[in-house]
N, C-alpha and C. Protein backbone atom coordinates (compact mmCIF):
# COMPACT_ATOMS: atom_id res chain seq x y z
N UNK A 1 -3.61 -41.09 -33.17
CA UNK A 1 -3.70 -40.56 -31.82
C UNK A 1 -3.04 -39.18 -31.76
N UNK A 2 -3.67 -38.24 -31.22
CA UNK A 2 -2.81 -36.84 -30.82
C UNK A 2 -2.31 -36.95 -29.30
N UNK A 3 -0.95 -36.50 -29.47
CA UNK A 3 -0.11 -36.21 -28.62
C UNK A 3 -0.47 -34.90 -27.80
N UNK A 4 -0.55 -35.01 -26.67
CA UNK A 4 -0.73 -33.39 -25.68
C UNK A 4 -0.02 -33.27 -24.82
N UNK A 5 1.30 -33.66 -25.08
CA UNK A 5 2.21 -33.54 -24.19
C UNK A 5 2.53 -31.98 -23.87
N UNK A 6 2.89 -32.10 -25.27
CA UNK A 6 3.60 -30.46 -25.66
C UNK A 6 2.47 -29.29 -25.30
N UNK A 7 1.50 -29.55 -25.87
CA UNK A 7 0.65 -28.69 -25.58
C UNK A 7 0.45 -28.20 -23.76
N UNK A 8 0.60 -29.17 -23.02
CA UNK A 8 0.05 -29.44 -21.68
C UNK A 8 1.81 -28.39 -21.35
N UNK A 9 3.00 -28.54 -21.63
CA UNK A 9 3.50 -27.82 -21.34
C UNK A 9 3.83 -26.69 -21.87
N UNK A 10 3.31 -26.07 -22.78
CA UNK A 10 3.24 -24.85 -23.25
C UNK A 10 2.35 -24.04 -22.19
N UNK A 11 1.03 -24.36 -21.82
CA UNK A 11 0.31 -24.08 -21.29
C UNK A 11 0.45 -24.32 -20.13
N UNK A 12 1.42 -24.59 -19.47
CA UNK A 12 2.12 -24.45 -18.06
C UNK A 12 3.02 -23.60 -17.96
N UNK A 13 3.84 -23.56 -19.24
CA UNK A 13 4.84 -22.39 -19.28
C UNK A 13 4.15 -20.89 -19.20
N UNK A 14 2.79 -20.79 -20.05
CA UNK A 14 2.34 -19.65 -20.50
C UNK A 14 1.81 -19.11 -19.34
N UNK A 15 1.42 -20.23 -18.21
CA UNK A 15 0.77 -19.61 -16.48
C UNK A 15 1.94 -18.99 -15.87
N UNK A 16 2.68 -19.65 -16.03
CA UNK A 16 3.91 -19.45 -15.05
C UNK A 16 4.63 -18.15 -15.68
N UNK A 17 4.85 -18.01 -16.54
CA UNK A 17 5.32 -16.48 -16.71
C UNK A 17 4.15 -15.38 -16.41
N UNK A 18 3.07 -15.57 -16.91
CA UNK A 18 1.88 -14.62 -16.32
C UNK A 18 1.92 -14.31 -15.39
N UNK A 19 2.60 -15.39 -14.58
CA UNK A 19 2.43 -15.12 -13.38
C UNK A 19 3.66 -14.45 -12.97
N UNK A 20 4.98 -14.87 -13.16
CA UNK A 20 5.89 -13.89 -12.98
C UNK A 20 6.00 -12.37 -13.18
N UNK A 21 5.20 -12.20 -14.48
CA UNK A 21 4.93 -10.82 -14.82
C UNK A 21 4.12 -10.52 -13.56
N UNK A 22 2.68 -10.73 -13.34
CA UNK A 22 2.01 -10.07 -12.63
C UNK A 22 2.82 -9.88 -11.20
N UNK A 23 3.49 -10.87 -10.43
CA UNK A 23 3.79 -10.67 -9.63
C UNK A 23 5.19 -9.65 -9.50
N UNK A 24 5.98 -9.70 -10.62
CA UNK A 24 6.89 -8.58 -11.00
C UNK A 24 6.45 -7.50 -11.02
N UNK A 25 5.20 -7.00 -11.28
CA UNK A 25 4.66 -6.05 -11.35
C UNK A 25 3.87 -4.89 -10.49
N UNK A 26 3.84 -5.66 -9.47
CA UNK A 26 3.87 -5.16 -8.33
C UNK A 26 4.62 -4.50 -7.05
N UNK A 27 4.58 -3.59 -7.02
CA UNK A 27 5.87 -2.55 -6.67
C UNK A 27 4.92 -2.55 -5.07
N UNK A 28 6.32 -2.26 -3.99
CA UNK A 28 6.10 -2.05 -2.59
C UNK A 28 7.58 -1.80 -2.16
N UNK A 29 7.80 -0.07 -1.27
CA UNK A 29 8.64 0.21 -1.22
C UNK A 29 8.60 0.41 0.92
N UNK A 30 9.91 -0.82 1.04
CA UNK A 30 10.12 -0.98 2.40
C UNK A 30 10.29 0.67 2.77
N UNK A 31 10.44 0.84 4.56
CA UNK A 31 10.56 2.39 4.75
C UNK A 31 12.09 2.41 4.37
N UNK A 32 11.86 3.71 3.62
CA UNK A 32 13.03 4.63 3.49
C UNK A 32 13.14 5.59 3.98
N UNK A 33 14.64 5.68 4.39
CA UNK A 33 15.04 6.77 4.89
C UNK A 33 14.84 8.35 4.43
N UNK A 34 14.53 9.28 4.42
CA UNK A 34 14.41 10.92 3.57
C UNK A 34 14.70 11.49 4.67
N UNK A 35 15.30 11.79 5.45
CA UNK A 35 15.19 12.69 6.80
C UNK A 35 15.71 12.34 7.93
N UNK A 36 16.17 12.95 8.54
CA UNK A 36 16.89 12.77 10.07
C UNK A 36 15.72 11.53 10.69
N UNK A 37 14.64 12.19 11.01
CA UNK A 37 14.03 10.61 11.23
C UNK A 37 12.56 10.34 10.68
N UNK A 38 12.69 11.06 9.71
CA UNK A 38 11.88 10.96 8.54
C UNK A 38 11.72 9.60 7.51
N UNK A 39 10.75 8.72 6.68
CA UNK A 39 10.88 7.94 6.23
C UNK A 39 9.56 7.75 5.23
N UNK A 40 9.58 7.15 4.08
CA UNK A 40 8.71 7.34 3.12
C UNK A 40 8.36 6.06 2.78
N UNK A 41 7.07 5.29 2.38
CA UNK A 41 6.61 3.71 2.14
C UNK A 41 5.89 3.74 1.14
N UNK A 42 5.42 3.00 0.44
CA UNK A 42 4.50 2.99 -0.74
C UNK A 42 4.41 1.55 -1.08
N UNK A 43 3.00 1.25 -1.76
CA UNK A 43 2.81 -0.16 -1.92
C UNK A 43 1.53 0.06 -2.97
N UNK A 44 1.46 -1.10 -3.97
CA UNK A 44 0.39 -0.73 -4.93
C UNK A 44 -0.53 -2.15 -4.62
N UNK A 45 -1.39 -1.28 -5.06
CA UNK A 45 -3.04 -2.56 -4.38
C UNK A 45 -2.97 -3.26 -5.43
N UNK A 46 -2.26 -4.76 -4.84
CA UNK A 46 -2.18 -5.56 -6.36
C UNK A 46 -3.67 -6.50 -6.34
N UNK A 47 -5.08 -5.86 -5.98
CA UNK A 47 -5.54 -6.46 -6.07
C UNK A 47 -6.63 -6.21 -6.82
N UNK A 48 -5.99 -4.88 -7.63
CA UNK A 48 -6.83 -4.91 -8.93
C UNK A 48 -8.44 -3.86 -8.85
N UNK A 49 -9.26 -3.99 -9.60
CA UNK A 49 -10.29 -3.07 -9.54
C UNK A 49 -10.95 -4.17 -8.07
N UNK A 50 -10.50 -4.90 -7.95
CA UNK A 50 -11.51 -5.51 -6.29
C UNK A 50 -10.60 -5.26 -5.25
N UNK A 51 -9.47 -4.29 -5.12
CA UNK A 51 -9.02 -3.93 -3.98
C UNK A 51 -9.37 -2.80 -3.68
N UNK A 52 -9.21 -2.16 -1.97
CA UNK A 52 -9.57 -0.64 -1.57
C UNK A 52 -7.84 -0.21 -1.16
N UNK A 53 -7.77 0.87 -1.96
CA UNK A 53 -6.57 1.65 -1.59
C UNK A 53 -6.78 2.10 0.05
N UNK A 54 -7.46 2.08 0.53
CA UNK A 54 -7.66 2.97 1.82
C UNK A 54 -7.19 1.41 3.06
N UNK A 55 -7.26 0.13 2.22
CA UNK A 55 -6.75 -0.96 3.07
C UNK A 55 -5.66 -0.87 3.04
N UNK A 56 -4.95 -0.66 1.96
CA UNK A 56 -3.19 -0.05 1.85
C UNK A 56 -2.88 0.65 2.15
N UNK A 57 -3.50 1.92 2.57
CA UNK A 57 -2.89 2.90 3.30
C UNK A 57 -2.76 2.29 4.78
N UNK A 58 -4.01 1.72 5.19
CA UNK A 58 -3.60 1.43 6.28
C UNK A 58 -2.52 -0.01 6.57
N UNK A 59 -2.42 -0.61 5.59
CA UNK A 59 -1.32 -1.47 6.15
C UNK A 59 0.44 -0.85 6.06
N UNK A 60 0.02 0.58 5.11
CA UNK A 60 1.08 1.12 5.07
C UNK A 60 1.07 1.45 6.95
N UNK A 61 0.59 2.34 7.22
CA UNK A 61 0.74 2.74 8.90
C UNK A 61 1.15 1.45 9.88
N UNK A 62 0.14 0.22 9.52
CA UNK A 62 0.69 -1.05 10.57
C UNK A 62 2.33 -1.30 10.35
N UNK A 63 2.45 -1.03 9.40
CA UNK A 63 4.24 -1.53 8.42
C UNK A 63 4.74 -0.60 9.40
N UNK A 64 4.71 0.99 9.26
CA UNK A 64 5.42 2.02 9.61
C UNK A 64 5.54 2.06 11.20
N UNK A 65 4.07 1.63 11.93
CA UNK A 65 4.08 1.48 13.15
C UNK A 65 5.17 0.34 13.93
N UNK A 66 5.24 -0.67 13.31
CA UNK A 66 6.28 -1.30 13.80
C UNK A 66 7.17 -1.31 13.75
N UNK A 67 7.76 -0.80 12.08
CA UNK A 67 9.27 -0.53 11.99
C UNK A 67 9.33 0.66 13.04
N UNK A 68 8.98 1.49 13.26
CA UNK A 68 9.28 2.67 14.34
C UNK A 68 9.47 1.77 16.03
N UNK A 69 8.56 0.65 16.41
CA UNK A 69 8.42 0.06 17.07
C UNK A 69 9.82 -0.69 17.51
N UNK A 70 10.52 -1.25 16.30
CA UNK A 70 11.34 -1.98 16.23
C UNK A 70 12.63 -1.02 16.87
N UNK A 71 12.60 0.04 16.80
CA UNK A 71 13.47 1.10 17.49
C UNK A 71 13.06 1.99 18.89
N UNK A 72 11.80 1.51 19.29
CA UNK A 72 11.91 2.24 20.73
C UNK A 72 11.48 3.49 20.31
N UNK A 73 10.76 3.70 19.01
CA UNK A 73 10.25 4.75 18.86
C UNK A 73 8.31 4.77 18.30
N UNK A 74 8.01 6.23 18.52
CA UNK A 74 6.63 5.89 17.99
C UNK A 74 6.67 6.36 17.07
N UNK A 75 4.99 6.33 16.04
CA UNK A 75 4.95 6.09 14.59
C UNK A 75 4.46 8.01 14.46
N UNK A 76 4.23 8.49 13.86
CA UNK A 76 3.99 9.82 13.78
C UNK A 76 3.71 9.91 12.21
N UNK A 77 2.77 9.93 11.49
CA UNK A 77 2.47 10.48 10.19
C UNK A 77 2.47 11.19 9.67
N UNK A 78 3.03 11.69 8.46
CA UNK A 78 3.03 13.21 8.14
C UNK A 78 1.60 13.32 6.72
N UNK A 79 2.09 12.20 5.71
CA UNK A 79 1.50 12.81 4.69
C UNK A 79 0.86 11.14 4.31
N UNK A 80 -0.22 11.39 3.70
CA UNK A 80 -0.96 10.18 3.48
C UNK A 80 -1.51 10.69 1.78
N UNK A 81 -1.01 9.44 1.07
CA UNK A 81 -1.47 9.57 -0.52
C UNK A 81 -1.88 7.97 -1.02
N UNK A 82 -3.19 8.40 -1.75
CA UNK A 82 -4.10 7.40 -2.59
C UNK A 82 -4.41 7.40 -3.61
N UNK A 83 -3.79 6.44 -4.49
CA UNK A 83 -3.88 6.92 -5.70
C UNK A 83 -5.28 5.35 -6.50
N UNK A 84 -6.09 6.05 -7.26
CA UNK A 84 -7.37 5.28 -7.43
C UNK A 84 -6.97 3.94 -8.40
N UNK A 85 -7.66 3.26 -8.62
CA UNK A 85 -7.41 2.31 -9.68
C UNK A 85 -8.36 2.42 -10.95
N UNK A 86 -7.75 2.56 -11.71
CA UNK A 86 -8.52 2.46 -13.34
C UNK A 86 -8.15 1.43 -14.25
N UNK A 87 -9.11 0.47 -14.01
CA UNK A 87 -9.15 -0.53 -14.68
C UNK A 87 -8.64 -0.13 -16.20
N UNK A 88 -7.65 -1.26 -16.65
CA UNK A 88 -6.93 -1.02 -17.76
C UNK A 88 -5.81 -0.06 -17.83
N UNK A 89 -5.51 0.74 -17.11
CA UNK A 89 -4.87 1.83 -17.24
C UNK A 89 -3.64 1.41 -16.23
N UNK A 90 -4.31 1.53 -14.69
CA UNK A 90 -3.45 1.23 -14.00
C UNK A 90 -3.67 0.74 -12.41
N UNK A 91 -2.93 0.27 -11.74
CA UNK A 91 -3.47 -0.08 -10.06
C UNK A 91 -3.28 0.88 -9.30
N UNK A 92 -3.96 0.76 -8.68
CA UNK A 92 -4.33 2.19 -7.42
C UNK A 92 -2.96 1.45 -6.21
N UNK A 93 -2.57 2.26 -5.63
CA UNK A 93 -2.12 2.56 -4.40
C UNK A 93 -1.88 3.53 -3.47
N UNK A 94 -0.95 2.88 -2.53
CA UNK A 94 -0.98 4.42 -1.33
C UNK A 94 0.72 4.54 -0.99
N UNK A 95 0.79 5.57 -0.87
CA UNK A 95 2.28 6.04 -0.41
C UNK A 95 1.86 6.65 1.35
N UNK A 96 2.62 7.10 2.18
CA UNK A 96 2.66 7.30 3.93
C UNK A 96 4.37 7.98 3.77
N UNK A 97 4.51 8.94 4.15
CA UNK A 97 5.64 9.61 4.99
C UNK A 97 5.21 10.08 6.20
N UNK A 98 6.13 9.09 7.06
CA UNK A 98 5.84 9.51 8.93
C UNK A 98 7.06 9.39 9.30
N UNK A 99 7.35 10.27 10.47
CA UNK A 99 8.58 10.11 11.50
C UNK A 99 8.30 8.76 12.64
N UNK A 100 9.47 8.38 12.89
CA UNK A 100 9.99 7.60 14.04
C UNK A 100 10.47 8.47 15.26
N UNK A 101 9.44 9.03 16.10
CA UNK A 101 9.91 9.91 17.66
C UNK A 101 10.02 9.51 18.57
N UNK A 102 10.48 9.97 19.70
CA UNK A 102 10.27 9.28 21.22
C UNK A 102 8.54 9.50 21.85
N UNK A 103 8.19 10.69 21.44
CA UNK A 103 6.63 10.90 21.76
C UNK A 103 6.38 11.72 20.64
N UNK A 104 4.57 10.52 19.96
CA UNK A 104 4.32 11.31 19.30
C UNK A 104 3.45 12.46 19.55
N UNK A 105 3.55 13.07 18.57
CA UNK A 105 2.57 14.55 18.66
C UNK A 105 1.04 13.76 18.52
N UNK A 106 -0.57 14.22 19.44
CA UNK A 106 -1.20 14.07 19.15
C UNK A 106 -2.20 14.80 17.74
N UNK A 107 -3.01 13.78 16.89
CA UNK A 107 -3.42 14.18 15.79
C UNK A 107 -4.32 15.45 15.67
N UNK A 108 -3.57 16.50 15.17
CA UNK A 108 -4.63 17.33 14.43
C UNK A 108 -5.82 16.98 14.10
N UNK A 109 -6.92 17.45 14.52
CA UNK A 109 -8.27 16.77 14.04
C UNK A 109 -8.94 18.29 13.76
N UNK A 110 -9.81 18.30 12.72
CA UNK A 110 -10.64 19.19 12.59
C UNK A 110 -11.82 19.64 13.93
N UNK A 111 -12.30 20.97 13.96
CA UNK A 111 -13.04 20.83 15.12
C UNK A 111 -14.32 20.33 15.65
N UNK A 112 -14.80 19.89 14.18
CA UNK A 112 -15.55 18.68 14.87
C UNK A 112 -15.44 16.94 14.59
N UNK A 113 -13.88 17.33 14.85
CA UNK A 113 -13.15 16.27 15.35
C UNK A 113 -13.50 14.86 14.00
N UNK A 114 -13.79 15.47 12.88
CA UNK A 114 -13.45 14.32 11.89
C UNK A 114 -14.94 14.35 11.15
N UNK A 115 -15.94 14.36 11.91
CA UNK A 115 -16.93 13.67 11.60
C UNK A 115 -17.63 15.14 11.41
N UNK A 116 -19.07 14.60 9.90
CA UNK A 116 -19.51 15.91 9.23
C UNK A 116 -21.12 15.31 9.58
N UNK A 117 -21.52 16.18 10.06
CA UNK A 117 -23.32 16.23 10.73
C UNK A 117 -23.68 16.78 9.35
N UNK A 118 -24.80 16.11 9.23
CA UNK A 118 -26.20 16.45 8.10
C UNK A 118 -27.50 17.07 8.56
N UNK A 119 -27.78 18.01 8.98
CA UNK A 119 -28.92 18.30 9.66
C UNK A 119 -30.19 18.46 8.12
N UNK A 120 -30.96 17.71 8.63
CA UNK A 120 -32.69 17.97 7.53
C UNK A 120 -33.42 18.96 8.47
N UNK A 121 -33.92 20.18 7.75
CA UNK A 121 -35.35 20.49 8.93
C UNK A 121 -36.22 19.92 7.72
């Protein structure tokens, strides 16, 4: 008769650190302070070549919006960064530096206001 005891826990051990790694491996930086009321966030899309960095950016802003919230202040954005994912290489994420104000400034928008017309004749 073969025994699979051992085997059955090797191969429980070998998930369970995989899994520690992967989840070790994933970096997300609460807001920090840089500035009088300045603050910097970052978080990496641990979800691999099937995640969208542009969903992390924005949960970066929901994060930032409330911690500002949590003080009676509003969220104000300064700088928005996305970085892509390349399979094998590395995971994409997004970094956000925004202020915490009493009123924010409304957004700069290009003048036609974001959106780019295609005209065909």
């Amino acid at each position: 008769m073969m025994k699979t005891g051992n085997g059955a826990g090797l191969i429980t051990r070998v998930v369970m650190l995989s899994a520690a790694v992967f989840i070790g491996g994933c970096a997300s930086t609460p807001p920090t302070k840089i500035g009088g009321d300045t603050y910097y966030s970052s978080k990496t899309n641990t979800a691999g070549i099937f995640g969208d960095v542009s969903a992390v950016s924005g949960k970066l802003m929901v994060e930032g919006n409330q911690f500002c919230a949590s003080m009676d202040k509003e969220f104000e954005l300064v700088t928005q960064t996305t970085t892509s994912n390349i399979p094998g290489v590395r995971l994409g994420g997004a970094s956000i530096t925004f202020r915490c104000v009493v009123h924010a400034n409304d957004v700069h928008m290009r003048p036609d206001n974001g959106v780019t017309t295609t005209t065909t004749q």
